[in-house]
Protein backbone atom coordinates (compact mmCIF):
# COMPACT_ATOMS: atom_id res chain seq x y z
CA UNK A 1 61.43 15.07 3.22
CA UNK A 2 64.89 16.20 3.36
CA UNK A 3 64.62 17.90 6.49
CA UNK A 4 63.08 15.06 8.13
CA UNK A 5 65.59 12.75 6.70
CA UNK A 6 68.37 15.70 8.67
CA UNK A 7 66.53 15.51 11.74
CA UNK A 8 66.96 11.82 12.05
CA UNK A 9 70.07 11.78 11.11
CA UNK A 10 71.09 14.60 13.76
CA UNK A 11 69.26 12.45 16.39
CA UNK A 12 71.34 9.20 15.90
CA UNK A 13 67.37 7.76 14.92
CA UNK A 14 69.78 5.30 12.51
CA UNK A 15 73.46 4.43 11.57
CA UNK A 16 74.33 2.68 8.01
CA UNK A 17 75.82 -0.71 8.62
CA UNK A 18 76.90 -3.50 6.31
CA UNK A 19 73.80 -6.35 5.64
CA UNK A 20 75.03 -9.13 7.60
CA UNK A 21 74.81 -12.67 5.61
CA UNK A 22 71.86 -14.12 5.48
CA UNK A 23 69.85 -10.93 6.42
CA UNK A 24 67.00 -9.38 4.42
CA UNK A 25 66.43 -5.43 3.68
CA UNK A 26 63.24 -4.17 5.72
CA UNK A 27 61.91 -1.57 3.43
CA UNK A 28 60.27 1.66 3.53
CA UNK A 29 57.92 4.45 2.49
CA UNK A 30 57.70 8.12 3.34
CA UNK A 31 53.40 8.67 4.03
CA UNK A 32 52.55 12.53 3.44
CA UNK A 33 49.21 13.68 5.12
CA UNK A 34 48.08 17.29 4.56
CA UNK A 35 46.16 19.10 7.09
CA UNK A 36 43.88 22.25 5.82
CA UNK A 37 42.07 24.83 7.71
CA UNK A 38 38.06 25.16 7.62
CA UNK A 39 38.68 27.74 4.43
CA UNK A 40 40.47 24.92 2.93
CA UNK A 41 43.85 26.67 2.59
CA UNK A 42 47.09 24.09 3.67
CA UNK A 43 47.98 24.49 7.57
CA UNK A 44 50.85 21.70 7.41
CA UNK A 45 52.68 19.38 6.14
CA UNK A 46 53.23 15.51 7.90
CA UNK A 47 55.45 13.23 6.72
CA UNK A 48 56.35 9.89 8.31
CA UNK A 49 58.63 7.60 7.27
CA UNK A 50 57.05 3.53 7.66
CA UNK A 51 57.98 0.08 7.34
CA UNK A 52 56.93 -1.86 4.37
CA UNK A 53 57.39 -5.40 6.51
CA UNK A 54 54.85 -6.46 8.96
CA UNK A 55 55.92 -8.53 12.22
């Protein structure tokens, strides 16, 4: 998760800003998904970072 977290950070994906008044917080979850091979031994790792708020 960190280094996913460093990748978007490295391509500008976000910039902190100050909550302007009378905004709300959109929040947010990491989803892992593991993929295996046919012998059942881990081939990778996903994670994806998701919105919590639905338009």
């Amino acid at each position: 998760m960190d280094k996913d977290i460093r990748t978007l950070e490295s391509n500008h994906t976000w910039i902190l800003t100050k909550l302007p008044a009378g905004k709300s917080v959109i929040g947010s979850k990491w989803v892992y998904k593991i993929n295996r091979n046919h012998d059942g031994s881990v081939k990778i790792f996903n994670t994806r970072l998701v919105s919590k708020w639905f338009l």
